[in-house]
Every structure is written in structure tokens, then in C-alpha cells.
Protein backbone atom coordinates (compact mmCIF):
# COMPACT_ATOMS: atom_id res chain seq x y z
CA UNK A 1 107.80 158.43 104.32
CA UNK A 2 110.83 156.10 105.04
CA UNK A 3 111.65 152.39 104.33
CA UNK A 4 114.93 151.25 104.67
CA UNK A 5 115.83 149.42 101.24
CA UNK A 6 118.08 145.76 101.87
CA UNK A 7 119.07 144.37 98.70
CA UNK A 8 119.65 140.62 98.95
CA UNK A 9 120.40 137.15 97.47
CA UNK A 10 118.15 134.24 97.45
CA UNK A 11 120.35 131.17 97.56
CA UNK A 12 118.82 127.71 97.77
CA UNK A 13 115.74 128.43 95.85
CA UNK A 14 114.27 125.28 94.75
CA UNK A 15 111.44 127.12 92.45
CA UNK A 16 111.68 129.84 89.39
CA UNK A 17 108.77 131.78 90.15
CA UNK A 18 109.26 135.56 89.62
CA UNK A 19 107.12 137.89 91.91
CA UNK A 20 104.93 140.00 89.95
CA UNK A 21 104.77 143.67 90.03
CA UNK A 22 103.15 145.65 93.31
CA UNK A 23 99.80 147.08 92.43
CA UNK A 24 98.32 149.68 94.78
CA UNK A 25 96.24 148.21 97.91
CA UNK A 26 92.45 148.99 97.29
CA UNK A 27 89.72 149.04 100.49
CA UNK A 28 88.21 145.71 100.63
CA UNK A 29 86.43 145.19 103.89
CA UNK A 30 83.56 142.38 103.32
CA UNK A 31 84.66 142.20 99.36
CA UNK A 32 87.35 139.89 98.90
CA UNK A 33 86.77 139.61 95.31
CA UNK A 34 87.38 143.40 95.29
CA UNK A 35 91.06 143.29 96.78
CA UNK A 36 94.20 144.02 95.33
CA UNK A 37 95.52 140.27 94.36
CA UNK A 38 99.38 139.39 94.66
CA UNK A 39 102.03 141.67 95.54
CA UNK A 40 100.97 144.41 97.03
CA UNK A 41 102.34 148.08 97.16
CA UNK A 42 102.81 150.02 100.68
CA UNK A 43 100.19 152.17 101.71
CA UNK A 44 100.71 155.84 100.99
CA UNK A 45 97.81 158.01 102.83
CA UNK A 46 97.43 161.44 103.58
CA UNK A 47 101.02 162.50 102.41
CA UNK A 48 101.00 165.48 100.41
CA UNK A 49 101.51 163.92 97.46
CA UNK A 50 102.15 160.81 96.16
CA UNK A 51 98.85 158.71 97.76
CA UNK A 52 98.08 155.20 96.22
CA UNK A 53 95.05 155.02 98.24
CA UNK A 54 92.14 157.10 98.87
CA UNK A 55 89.55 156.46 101.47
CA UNK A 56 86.29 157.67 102.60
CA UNK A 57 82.86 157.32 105.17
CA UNK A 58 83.20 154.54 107.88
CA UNK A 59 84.22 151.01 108.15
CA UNK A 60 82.08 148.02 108.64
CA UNK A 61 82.55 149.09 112.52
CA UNK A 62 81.12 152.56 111.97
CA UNK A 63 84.78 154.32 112.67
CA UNK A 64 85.85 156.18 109.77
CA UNK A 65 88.54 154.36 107.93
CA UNK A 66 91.96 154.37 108.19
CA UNK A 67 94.08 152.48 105.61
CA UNK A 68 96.49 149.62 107.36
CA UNK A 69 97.77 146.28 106.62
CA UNK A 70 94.89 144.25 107.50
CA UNK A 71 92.73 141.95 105.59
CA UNK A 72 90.58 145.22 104.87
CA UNK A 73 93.13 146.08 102.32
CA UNK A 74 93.65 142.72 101.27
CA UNK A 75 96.50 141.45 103.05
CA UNK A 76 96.07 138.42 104.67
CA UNK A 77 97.26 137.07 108.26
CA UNK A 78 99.92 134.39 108.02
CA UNK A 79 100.03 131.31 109.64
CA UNK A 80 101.69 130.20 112.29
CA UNK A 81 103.55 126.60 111.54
């Protein structure tokens, strides 16, 4: 696995929300009530060690699932302004 960490400063923030901690992603395909809420955690599957997400059978589709960052793990599409 990679990721390439930046550390940064917010300047100019006009709220003092704090982001809350990153909770594992869970499979939520046609149960949005059963996804992972808030900040979510990146997807670790089939490594070794070290998943935080385990899958099994098929997708509403019928091809077997695979894990991504979709709105079957919860995370939503953004909008375009």
C-alpha cells in the first residue's frame, strides 16, 4: 500500500468544526442506513494483513464484489457547482 502523506495549514477558516475520527468503510449497496457515516478510512482489501474490509458473494449486479470508493461503500459523489 502507498499514500503519499501532505501535512498542511488551513488558513481562512471561517468555522471550528473538528473532523471526527476515520472509521472503517463497511459494504452498503441498497442500505444506506448501513454505511459507514462521516470520515471514512481507505479501503484496505486483500493485503496480507492489515484489511479493514472484508467482502463476500455478488453485488446487486450479480459480479462478485470488489470494494471501491463508490456509494456502495458509502461514499458519496460530489457535486459539481
Amino acid at each position: 500500500m502507498y499514500m503519499f502523506p501532505y501535512r498542511c495549514q488551513v488558513t481562512g477558516a471561517t468555522a471550528t468544526h473538528s473532523v471526527g475520527t476515520a472509521q472503517p468503510p463497511v459494504w452498503c449497496e441498497n442500505d444506506e442506513a448501513g454505511c459507514t457515516s462521516g470520515p471514512k478510512q481507505m479501503v484496505f482489501w486483500h493485503q496480507l494483513d492489515g484489511n479493514n474490509i472484508e467482502v463476500e458473494g455478488n453485488d446487486a449486479s450479480g459480479q462478485p464484489k470488489s470494494p471501491g470508493y463508490n456509494e456502495k461503500l458509502g461514499f458519496k459523489t460530489g457535486k459539481r457547482s
